[in-house]
PDB file of N, CA and C in Angstrom:
ATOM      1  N   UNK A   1      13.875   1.564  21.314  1.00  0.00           N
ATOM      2  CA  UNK A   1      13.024   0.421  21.021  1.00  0.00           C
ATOM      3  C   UNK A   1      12.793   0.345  19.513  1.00  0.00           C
ATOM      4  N   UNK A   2      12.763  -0.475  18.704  1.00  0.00           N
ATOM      5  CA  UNK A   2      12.858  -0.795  17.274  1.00  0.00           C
ATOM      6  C   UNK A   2      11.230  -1.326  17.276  1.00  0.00           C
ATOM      7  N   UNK A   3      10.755  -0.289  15.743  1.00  0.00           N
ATOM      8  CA  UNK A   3       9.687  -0.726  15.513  1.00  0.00           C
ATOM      9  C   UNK A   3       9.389  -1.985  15.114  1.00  0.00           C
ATOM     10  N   UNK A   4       7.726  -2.297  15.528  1.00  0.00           N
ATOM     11  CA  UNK A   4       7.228  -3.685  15.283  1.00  0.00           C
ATOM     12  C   UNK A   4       6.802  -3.846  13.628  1.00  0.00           C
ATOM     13  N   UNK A   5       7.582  -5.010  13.337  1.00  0.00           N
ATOM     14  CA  UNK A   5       7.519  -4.753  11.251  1.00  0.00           C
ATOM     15  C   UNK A   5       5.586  -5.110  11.288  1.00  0.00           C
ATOM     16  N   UNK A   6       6.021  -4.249  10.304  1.00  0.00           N
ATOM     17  CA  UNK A   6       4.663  -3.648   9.629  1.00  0.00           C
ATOM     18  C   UNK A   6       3.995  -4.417   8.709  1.00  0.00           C
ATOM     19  N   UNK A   7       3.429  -5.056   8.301  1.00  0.00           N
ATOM     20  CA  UNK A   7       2.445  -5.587   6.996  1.00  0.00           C
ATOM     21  C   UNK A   7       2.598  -4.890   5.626  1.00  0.00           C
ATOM     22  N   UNK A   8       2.787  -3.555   5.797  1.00  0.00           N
ATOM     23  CA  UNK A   8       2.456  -2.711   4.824  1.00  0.00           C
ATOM     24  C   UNK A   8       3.665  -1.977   3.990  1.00  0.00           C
ATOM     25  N   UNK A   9       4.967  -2.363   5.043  1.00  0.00           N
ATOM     26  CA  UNK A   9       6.421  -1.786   4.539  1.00  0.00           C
ATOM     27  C   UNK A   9       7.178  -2.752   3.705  1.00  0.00           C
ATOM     28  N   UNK A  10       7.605  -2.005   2.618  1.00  0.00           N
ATOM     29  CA  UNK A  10       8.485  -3.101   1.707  1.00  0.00           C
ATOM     30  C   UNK A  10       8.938  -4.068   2.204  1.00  0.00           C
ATOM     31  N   UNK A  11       8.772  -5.647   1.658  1.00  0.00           N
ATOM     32  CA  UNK A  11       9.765  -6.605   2.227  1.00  0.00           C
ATOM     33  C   UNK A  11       8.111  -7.627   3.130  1.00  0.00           C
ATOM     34  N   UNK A  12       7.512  -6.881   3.077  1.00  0.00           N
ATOM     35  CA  UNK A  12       6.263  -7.765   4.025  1.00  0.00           C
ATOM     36  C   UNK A  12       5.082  -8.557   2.829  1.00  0.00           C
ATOM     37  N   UNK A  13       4.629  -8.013   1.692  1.00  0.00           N
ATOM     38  CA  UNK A  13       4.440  -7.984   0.736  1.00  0.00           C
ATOM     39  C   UNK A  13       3.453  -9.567   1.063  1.00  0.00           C
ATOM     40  N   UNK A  14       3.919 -10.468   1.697  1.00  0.00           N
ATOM     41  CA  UNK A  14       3.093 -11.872   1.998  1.00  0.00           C
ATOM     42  C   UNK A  14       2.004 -11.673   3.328  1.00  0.00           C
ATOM     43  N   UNK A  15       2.696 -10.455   3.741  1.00  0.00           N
ATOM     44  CA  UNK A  15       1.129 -10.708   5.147  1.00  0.00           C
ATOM     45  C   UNK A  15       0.143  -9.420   4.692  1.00  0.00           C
ATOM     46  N   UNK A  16       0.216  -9.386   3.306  1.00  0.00           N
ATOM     47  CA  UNK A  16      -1.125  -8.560   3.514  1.00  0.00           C
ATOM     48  C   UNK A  16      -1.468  -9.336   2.228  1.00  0.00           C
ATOM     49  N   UNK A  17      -3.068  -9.397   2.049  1.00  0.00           N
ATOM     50  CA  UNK A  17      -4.066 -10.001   1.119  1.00  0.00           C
ATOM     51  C   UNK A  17      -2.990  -8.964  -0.602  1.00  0.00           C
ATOM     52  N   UNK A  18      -3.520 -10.011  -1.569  1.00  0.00           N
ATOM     53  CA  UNK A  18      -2.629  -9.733  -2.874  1.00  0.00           C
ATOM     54  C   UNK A  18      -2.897  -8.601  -3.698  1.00  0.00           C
ATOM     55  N   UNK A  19      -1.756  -8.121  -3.957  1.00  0.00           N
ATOM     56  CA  UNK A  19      -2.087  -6.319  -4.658  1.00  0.00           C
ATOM     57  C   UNK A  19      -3.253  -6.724  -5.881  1.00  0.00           C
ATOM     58  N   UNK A  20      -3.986  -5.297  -6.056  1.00  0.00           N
ATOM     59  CA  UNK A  20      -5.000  -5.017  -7.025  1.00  0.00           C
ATOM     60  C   UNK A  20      -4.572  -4.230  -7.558  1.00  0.00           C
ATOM     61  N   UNK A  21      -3.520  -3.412  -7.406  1.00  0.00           N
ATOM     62  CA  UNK A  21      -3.334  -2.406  -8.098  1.00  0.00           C
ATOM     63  C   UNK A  21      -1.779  -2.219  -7.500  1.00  0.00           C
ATOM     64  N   UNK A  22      -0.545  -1.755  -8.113  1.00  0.00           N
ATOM     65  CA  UNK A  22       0.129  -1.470  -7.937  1.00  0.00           C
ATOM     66  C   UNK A  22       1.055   0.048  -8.828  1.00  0.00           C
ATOM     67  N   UNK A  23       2.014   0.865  -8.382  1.00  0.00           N
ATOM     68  CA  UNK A  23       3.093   1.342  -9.328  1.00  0.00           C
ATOM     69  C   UNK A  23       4.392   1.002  -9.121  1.00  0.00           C
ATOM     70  N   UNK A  24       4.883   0.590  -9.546  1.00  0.00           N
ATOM     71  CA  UNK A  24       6.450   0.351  -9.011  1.00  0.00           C
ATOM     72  C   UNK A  24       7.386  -0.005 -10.546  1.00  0.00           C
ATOM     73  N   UNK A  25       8.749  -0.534 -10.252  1.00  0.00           N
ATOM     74  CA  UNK A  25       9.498  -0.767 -11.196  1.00  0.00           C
ATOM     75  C   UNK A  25       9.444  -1.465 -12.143  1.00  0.00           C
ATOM     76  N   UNK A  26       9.085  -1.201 -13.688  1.00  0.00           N
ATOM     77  CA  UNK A  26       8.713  -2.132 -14.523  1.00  0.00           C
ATOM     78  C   UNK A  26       9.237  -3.400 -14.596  1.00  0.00           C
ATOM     79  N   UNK A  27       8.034  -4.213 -15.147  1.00  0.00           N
ATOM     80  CA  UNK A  27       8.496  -5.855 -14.919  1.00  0.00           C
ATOM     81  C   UNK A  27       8.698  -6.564 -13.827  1.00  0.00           C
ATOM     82  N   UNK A  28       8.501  -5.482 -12.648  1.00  0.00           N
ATOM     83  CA  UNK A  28       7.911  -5.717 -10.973  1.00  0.00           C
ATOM     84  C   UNK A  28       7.028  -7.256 -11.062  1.00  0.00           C
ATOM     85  N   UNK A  29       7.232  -8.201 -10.352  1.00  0.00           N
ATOM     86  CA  UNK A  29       5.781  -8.851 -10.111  1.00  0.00           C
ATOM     87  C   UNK A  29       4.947  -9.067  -9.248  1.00  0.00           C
ATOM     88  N   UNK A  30       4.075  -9.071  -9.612  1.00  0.00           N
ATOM     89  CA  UNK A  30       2.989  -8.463  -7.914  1.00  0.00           C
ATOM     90  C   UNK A  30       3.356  -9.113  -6.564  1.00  0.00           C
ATOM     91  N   UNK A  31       3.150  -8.684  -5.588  1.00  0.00           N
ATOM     92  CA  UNK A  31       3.495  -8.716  -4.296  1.00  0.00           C
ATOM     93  C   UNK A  31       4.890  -8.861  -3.743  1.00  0.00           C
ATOM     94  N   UNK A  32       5.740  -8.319  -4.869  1.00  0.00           N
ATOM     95  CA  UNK A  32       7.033  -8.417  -4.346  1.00  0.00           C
ATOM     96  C   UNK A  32       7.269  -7.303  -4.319  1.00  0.00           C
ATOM     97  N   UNK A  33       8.866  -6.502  -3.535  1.00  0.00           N
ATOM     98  CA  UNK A  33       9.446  -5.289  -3.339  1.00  0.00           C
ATOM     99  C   UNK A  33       9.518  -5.120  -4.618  1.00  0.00           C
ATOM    100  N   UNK A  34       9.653  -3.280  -4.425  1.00  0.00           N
ATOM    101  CA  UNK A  34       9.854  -2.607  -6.099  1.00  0.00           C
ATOM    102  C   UNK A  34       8.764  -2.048  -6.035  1.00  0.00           C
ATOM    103  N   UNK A  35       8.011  -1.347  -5.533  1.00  0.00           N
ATOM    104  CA  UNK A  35       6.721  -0.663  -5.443  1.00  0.00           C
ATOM    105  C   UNK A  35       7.173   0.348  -4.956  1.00  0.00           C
ATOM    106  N   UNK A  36       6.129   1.199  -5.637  1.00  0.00           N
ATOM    107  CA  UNK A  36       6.039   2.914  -5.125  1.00  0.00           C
ATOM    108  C   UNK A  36       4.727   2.851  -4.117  1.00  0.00           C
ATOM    109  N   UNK A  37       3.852   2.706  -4.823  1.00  0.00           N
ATOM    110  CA  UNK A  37       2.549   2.925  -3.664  1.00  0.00           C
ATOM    111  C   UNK A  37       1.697   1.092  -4.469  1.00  0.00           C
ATOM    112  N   UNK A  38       1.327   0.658  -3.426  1.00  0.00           N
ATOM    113  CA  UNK A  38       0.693  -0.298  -3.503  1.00  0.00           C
ATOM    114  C   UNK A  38      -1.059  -0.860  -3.269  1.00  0.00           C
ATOM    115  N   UNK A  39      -1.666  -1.097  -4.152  1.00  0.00           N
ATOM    116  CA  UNK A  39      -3.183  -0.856  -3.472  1.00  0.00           C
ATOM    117  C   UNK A  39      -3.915  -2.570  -2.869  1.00  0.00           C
ATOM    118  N   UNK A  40      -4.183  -2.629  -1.500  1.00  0.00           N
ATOM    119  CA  UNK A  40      -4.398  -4.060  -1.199  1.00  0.00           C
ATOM    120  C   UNK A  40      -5.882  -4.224  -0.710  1.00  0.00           C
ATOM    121  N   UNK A  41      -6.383  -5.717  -0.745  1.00  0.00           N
ATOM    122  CA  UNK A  41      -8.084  -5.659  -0.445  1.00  0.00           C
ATOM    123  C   UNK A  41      -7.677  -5.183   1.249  1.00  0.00           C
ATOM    124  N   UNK A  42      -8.841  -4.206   1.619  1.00  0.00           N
ATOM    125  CA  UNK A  42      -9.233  -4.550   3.488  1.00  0.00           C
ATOM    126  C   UNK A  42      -9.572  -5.495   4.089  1.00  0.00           C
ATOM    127  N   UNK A  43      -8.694  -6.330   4.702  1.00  0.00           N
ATOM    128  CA  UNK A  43      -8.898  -7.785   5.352  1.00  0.00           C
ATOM    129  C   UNK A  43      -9.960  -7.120   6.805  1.00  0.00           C
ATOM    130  N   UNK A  44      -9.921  -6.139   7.169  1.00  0.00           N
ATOM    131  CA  UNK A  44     -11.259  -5.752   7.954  1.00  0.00           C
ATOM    132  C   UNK A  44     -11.914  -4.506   7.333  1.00  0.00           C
ATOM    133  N   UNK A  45     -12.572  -4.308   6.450  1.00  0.00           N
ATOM    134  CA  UNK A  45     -13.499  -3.386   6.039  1.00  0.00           C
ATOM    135  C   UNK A  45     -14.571  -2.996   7.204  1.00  0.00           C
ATOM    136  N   UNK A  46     -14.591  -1.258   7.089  1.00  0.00           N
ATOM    137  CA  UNK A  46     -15.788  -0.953   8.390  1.00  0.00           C
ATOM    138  C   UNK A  46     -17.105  -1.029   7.614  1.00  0.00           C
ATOM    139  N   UNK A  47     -17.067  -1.175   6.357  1.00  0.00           N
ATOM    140  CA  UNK A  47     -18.626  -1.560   5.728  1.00  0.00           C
ATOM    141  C   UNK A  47     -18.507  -2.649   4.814  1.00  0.00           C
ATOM    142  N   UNK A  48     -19.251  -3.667   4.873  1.00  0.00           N
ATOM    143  CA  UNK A  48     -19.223  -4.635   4.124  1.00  0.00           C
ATOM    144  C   UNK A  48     -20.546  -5.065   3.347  1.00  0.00           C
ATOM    145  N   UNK A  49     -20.634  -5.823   2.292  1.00  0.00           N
ATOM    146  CA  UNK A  49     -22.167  -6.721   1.726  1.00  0.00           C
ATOM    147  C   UNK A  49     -21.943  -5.782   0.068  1.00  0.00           C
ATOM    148  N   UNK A  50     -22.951  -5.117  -0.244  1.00  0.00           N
ATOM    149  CA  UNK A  50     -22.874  -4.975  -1.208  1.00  0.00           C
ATOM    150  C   UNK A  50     -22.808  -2.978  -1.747  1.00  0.00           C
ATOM    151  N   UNK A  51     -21.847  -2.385  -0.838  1.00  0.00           N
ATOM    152  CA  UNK A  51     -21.689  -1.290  -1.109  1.00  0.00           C
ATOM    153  C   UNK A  51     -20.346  -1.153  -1.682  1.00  0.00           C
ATOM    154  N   UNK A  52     -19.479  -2.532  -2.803  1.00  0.00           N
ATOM    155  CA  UNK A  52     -18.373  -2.812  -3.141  1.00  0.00           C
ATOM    156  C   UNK A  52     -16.910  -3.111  -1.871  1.00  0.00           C
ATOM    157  N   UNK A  53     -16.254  -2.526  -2.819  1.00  0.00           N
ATOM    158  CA  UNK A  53     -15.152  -3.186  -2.209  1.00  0.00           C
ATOM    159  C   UNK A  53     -14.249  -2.279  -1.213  1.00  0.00           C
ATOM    160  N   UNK A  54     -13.796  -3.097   0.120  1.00  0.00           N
ATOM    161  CA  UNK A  54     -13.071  -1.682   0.175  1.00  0.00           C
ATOM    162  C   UNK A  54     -11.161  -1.797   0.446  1.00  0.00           C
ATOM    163  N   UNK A  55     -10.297  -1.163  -0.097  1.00  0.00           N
ATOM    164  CA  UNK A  55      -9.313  -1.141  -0.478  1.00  0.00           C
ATOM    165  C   UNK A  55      -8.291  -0.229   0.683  1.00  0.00           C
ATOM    166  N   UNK A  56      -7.222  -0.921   0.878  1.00  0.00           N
ATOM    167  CA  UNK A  56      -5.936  -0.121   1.723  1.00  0.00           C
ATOM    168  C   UNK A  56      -5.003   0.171   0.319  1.00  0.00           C
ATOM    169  N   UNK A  57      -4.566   1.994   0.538  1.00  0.00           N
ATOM    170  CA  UNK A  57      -3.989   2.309  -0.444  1.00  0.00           C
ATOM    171  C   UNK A  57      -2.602   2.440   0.640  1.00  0.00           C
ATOM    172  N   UNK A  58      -1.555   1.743  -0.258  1.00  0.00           N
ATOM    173  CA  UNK A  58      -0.002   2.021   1.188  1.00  0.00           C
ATOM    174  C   UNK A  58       0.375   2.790   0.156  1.00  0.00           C
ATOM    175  N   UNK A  59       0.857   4.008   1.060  1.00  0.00           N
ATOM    176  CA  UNK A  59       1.144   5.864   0.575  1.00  0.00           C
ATOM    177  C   UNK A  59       2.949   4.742  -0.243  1.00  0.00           C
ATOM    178  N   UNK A  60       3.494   4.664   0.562  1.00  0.00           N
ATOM    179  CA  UNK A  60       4.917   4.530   0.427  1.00  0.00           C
ATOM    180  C   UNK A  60       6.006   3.340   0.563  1.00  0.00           C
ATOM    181  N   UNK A  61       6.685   2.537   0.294  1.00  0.00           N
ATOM    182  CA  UNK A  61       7.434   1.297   1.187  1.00  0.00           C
ATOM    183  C   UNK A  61       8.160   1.666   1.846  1.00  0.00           C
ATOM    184  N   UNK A  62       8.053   2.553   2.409  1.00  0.00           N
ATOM    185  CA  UNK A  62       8.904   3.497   3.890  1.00  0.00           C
ATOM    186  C   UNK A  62       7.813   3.425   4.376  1.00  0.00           C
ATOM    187  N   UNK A  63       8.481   3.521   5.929  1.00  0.00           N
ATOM    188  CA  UNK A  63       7.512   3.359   6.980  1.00  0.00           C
ATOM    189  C   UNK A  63       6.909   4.773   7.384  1.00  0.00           C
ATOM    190  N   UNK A  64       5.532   5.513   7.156  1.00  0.00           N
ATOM    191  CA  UNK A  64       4.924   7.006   7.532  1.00  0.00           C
ATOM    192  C   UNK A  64       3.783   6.498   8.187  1.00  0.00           C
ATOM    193  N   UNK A  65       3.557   7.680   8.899  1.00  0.00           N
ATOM    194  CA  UNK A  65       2.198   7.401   9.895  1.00  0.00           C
ATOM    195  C   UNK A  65       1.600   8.317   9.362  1.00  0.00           C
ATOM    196  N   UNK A  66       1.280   9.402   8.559  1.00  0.00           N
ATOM    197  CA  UNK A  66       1.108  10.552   7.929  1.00  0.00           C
ATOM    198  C   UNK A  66       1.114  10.682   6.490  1.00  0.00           C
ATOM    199  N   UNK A  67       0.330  11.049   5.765  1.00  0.00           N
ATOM    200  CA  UNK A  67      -0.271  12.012   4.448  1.00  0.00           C
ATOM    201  C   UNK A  67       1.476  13.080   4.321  1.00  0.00           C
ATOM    202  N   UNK A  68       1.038  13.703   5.655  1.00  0.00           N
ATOM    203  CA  UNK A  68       2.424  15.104   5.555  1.00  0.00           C
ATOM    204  C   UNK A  68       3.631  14.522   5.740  1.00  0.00           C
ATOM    205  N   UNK A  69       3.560  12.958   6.259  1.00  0.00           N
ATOM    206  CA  UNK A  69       5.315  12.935   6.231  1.00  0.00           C
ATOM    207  C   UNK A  69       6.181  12.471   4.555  1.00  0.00           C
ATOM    208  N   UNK A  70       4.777  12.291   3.144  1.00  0.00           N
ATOM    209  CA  UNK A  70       5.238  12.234   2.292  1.00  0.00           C
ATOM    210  C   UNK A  70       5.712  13.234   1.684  1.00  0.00           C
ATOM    211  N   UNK A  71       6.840  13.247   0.580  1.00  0.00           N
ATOM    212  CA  UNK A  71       7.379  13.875  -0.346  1.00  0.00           C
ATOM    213  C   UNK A  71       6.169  14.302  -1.545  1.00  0.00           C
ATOM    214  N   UNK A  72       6.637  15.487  -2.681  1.00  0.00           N
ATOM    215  CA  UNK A  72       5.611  15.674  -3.140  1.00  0.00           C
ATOM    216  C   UNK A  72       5.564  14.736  -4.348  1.00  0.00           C
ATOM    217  N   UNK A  73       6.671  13.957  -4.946  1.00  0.00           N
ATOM    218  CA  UNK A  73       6.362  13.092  -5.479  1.00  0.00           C
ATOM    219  C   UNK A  73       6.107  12.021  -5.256  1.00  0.00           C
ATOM    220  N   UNK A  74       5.974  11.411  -4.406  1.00  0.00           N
ATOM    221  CA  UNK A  74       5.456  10.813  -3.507  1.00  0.00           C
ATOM    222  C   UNK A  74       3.711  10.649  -3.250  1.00  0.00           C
ATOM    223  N   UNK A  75       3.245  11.863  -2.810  1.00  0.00           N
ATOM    224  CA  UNK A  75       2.325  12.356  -2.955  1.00  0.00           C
ATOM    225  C   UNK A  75       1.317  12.387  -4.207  1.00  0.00           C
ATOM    226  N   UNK A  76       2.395  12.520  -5.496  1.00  0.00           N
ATOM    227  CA  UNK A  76       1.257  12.750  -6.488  1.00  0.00           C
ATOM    228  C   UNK A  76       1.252  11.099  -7.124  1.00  0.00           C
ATOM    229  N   UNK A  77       2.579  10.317  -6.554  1.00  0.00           N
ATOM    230  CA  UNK A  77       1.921   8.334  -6.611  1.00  0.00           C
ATOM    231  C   UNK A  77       0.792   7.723  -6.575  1.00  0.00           C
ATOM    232  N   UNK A  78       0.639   8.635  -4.860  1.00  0.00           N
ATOM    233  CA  UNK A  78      -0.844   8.352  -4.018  1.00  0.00           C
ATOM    234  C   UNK A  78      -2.054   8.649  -4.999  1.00  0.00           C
ATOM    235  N   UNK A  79      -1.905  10.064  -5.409  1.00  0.00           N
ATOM    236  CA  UNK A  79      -3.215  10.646  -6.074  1.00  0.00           C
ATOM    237  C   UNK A  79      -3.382   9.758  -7.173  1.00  0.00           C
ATOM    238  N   UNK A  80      -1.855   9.334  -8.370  1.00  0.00           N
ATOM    239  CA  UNK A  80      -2.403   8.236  -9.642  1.00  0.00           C
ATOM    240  C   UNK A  80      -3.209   7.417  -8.932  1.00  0.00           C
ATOM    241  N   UNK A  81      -2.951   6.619  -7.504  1.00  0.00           N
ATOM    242  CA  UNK A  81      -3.166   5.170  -7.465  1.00  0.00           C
ATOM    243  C   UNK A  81      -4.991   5.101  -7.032  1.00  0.00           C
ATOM    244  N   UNK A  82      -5.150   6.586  -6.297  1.00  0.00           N
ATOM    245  CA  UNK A  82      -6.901   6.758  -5.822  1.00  0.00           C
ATOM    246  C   UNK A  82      -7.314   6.700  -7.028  1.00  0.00           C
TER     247      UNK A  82
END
């Protein structure tokens, strides 16, 4: 059975709300492929009003369900982008 495409995997870049933060290939322009780790608003935040904002950080443009299924450079993307 072939997974159901994701919001969050390279190439989807239009169904999730517009990057705030990105790393990827210079001269990249926002919301397009070419990203390493990407940072997007939470279109459902579990707290909302005035305790700021709250943010989906995507680890990778490969598809992981897991922290451990990243690489360690990979990994230290994530840590620049928190």
């Amino acid at each position: 059975m072939a997974e159901p495409a994701c919001p969050f995997c390279e190439g989807h870049e239009r169904e999730t709300p517009p990057e705030t933060f990105a790393l990827g290939s210079p001269g990249r322009s926002p919301d397009t492929p070419g990203w390493q780790v990407r940072v997007v608003p939470n279109k459902y935040p579990a707290v909302e009003g005035e305790t700021g904002r709250t943010e989906v950080v995507v680890h990778t443009p490969r598809h992981v369900t897991s922290v451990g299924d990243l690489e360690a450079p990979e990994l230290e993307l994530v840590a620049e982008a928190w």
